[in-house]
Protein backbone atom coordinates (compact mmCIF):
# COMPACT_ATOMS: atom_id res chain seq x y z
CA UNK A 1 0.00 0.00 0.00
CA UNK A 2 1.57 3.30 -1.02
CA UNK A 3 2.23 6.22 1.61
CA UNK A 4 -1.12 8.57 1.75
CA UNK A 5 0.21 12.03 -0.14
CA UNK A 6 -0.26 15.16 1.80
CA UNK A 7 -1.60 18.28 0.42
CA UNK A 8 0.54 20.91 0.30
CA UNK A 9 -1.29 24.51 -0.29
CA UNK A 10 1.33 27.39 -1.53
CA UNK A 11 0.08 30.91 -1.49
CA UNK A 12 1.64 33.36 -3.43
CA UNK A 13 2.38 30.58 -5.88
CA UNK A 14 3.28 32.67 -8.65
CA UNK A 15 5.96 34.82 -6.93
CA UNK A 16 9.59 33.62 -7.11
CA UNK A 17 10.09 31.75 -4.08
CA UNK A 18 6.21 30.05 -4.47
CA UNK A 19 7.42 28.90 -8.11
CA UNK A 20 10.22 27.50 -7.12
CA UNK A 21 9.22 25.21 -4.14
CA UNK A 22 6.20 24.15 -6.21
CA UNK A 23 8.78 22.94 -9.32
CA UNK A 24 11.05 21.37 -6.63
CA UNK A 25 8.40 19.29 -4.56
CA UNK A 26 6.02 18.39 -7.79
CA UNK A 27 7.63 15.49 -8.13
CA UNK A 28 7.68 14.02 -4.53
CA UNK A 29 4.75 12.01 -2.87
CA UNK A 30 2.03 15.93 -2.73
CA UNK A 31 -0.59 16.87 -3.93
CA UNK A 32 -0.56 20.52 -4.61
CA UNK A 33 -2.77 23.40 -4.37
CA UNK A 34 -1.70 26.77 -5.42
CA UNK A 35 -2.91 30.09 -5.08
CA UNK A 36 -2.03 33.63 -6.24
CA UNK A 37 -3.56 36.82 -7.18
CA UNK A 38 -1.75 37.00 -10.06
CA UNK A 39 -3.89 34.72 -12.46
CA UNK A 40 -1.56 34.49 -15.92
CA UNK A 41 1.48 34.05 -13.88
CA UNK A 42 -0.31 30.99 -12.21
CA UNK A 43 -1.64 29.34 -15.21
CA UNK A 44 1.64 29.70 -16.49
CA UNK A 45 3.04 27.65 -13.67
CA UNK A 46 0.59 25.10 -13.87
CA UNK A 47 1.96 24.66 -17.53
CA UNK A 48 4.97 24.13 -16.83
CA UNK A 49 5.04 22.33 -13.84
CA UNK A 50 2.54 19.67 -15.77
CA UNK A 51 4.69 19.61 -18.79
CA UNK A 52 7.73 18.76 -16.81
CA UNK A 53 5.93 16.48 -14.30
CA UNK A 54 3.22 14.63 -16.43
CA UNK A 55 1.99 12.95 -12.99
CA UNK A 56 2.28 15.89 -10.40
CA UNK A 57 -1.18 16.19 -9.07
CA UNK A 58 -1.45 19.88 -8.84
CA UNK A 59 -5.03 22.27 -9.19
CA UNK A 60 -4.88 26.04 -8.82
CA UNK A 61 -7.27 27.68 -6.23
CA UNK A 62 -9.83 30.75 -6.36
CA UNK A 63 -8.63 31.96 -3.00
CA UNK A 64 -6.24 31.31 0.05
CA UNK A 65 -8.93 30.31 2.37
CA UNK A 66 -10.35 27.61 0.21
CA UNK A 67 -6.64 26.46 -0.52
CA UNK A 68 -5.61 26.38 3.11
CA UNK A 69 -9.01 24.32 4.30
CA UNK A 70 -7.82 21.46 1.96
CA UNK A 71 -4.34 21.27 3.48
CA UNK A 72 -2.39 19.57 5.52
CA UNK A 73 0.74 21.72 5.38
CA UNK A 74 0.23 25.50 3.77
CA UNK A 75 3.36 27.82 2.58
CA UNK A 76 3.22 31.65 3.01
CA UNK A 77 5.17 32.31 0.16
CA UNK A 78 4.21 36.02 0.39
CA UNK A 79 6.11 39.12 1.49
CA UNK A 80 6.31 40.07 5.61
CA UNK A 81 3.48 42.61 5.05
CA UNK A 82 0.94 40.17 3.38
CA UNK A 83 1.31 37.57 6.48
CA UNK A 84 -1.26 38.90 8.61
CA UNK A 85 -3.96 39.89 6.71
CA UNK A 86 -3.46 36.62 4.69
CA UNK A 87 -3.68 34.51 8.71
CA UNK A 88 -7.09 36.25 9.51
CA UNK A 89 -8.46 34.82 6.47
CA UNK A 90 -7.39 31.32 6.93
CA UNK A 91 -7.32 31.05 10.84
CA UNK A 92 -10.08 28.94 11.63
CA UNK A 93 -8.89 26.39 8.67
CA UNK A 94 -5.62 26.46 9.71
CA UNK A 95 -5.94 24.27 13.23
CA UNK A 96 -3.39 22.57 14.15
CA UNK A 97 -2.04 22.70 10.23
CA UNK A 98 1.77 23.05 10.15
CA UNK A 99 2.69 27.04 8.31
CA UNK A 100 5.62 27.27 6.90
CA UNK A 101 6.51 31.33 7.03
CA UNK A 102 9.56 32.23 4.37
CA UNK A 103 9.18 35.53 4.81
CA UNK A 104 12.32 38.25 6.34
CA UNK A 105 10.62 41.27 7.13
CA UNK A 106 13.13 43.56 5.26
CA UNK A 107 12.88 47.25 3.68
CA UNK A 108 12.62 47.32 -0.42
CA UNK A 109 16.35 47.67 -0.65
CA UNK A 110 17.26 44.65 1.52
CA UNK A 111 19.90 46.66 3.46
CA UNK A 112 17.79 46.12 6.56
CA UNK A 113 15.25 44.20 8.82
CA UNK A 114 11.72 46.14 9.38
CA UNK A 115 12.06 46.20 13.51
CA UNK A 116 15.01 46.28 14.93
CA UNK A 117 13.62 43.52 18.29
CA UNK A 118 12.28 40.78 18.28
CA UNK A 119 9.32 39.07 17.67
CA UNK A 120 10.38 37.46 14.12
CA UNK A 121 8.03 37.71 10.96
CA UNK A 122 7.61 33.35 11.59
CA UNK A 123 6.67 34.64 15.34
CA UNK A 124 4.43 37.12 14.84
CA UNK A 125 2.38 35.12 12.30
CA UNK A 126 2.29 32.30 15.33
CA UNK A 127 0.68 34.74 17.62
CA UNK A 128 -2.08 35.69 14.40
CA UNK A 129 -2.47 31.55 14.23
CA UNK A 130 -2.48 30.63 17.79
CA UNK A 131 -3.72 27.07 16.66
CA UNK A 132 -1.52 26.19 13.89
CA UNK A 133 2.23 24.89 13.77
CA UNK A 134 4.30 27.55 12.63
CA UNK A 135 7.57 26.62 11.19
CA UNK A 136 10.30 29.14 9.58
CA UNK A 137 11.95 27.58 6.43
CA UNK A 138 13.27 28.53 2.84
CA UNK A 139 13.76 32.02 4.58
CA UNK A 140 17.80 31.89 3.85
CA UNK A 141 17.38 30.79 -0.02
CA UNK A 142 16.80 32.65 -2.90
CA UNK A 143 14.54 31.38 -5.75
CA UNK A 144 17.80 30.87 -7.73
CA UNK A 145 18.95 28.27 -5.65
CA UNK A 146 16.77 25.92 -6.14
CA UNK A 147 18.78 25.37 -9.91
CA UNK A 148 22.16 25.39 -8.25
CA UNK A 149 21.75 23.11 -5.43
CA UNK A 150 25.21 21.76 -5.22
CA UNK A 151 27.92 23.75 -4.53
CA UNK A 152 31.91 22.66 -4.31
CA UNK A 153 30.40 19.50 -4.47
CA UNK A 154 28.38 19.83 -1.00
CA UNK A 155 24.63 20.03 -1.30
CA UNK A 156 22.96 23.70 0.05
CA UNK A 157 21.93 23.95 3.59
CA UNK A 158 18.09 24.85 4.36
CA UNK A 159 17.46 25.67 7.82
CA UNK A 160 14.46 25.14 9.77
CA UNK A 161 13.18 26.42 13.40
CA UNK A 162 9.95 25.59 15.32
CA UNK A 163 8.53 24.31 18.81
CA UNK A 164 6.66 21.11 17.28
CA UNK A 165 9.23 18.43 16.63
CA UNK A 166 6.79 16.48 14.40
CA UNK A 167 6.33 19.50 12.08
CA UNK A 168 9.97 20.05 12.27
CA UNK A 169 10.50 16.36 11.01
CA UNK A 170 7.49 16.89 8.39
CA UNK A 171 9.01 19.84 6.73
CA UNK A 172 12.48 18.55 6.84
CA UNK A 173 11.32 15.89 4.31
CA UNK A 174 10.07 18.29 2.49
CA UNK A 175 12.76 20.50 2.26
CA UNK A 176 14.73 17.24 1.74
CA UNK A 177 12.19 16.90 -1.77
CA UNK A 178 12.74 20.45 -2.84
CA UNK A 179 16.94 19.31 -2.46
CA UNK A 180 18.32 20.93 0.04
CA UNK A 181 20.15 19.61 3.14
CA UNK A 182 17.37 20.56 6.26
CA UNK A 183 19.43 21.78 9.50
CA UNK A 184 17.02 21.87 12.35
CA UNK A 185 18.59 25.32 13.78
CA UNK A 186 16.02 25.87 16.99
CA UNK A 187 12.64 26.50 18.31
CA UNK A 188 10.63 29.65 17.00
CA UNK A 189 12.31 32.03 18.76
CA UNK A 190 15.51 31.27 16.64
CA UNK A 191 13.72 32.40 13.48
CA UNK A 192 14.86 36.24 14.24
CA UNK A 193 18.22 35.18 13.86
CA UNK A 194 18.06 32.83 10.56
CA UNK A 195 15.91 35.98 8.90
CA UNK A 196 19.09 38.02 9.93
CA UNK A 197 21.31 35.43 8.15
CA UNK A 198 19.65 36.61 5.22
CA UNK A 199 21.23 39.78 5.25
CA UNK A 200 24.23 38.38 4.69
CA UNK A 201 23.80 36.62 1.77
CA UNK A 202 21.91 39.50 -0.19
């Protein structure tokens, strides 16, 4: 009997970072749902996602609330500012449902964090979805990265922080699927520092 899949809902789909996880995990054992405002760019995705991965079951979604009731694990792949307003849509379908946040909460030039303290972006959207399993992960890649996984021969590092070891072990398979090597770094409250990392590697 083969292993049930589990639905994986990405919103912001479209965007760089949502494109690229989607591409990188259609071929593992998910089903996908994906969601953006951004209609062409979607379909477009859907295209080629389904040429390159005849099998990948994948359907595009009318909104993020509809997207996130069907899931078992949903991706914010959306900028800092979109997090909140997207979590009061989807709270009371997002029980207990592990949320990946990839977002660094950083000004339009990337020289620097919005909020100098503590709470992180992945904490802040755990206090908007008191219910759900927040996890911080693909915050320290770039969309590019996902076609250059191996560097000097060693395969890229993906880190990973949150307080529910299960959900840490779910989404280190899946960052395992997208390629990358998954470093458990912490619980939540070590998310502030991996969305500092990021500045370095602007």
């Amino acid at each position: 009997m083969g292993v049930t899949k589990q639905t994986i809902a990405i919103i912001g789909a479209a965007g760089n970072l949502g494109s690229a996880i989607a591409k990188s995990i259609a071929d593992g054992n998910y089903r996908l749902l994906l969601f953006d405002r951004t209609s062409e760019r979607l379909d477009w995705l859907m295209d080629d996602i389904q040429a390159n991965y005849p099998d990948a079951e994948l359907r595009s979604m009318d909104c993020a609330y509809d997207c996130s009731w069907e899931a078992d694990i949903i991706i914010f792949a959306v900028p800092h500012r979109a997090e909140k307003e997207i979590a009061d849509k989807i709270r009371e379908v997002a029980t207990q449902k592990i949320v990946i946040s990839t977002a660094n909460p950083v000004d339009q030039d990337l020289s620097k964090l919005n909020g100098e303290q503590p709470p992180s972006a992945a904490e802040k959207l755990q206090h908007s979805l008191p219910n759900s399993k927040v996890v911080k992960a693909f915050n320290t890649t770039f969309a590019d990265d996902f076609e250059n996984l191996i560097i000097a021969g060693k395969r890229l590092d993906a880190f990973i922080a949150g307080d529910d070891d299960e959900a840490l072990q779910t989404v280190s398979e899946l960052v395992k699927t997208a390629g990358f090597n998954p470093i458990i770094a912490g619980d939540l409250t070590v998310s502030s520092t991996l969305e500092r990392m990021q500045l370095l590697f602007r």
